[in-house]
Protein backbone atom coordinates (compact mmCIF):
# COMPACT_ATOMS: atom_id res chain seq x y z
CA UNK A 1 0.00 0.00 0.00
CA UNK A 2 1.56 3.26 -1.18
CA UNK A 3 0.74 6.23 1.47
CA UNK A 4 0.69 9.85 0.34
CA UNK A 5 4.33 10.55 1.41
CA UNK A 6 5.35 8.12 -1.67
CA UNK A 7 2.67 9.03 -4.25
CA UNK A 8 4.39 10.21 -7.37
CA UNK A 9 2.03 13.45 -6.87
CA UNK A 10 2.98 14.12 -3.41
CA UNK A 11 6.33 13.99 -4.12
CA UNK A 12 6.63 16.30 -7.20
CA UNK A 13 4.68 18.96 -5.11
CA UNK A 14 7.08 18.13 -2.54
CA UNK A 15 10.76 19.11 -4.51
CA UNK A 16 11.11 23.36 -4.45
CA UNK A 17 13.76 24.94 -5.60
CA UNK A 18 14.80 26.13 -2.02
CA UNK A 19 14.43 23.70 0.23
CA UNK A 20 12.18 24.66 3.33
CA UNK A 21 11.84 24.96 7.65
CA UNK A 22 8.59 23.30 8.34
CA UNK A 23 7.35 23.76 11.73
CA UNK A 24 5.10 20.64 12.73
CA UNK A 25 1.98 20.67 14.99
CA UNK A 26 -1.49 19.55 15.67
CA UNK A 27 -4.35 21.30 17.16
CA UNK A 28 -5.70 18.79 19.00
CA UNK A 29 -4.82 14.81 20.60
CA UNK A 30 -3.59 14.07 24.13
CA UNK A 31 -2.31 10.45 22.77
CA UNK A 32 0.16 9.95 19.37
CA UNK A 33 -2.44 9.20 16.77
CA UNK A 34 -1.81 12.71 14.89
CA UNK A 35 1.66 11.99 15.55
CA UNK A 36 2.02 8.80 13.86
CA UNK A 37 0.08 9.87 10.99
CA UNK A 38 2.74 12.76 10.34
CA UNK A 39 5.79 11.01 10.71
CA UNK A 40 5.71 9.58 7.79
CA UNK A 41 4.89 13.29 6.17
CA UNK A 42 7.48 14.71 7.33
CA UNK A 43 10.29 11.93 7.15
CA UNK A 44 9.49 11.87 3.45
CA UNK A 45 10.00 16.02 3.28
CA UNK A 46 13.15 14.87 5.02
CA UNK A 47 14.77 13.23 2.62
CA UNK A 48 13.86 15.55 -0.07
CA UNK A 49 16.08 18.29 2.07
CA UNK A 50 13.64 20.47 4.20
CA UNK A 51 14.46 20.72 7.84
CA UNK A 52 11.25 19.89 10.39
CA UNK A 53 11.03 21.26 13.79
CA UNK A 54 7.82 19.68 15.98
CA UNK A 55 6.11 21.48 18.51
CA UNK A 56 4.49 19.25 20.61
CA UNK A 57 1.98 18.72 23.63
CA UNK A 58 3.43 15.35 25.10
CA UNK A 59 7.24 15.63 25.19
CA UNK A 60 7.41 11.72 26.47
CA UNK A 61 5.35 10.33 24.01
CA UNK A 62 7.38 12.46 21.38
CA UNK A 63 10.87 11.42 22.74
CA UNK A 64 9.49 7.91 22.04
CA UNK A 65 8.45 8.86 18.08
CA UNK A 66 10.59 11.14 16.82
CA UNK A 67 13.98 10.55 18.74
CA UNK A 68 15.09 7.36 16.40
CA UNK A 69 14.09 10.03 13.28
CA UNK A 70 16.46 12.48 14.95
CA UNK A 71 13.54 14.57 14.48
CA UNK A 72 13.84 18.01 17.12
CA UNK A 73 10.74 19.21 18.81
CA UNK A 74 9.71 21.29 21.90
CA UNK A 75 7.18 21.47 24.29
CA UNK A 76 4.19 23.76 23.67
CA UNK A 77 1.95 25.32 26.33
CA UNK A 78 -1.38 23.37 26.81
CA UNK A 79 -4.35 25.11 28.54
CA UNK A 80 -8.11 24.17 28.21
């Protein structure tokens, strides 16, 4: 199964001339489900050069994801 992060579509939209900072988030999740689904996003952007920073609301749960990408990310304030 091919996900978007290999379709021949996403990756021709994906290849700038510069290459970019992306700054990663999600609104809302208290678990790693919206995590997950990015990873694969923004390992993909990755390797096509960009640089990806994560801003995230569990810094345990994202020391468990992105650490083996040696993917950087900081906490963000949470308040209801």
């Amino acid at each position: 199964m091919i996900g978007i992060a290999d379709s021949p579509s996403f990756t021709s939209f994906c290849v700038p001339q510069n290459m970019s900072k992306i700054l990663v988030s999600w609104e809302l999740g208290a678990n790693f489900g919206h995590l997950t689904r990015l990873i694969p996003i923004a390992e993909r952007l990755h390797q096509l050069g960009h640089q990806l920073f994560f801003a995230v609301r569990d810094t345990e749960v994202a020391a468990a994801l992105l650490e083996p990408q040696e993917f950087p990310f900081t906490q963000v304030k949470w308040s209801n």
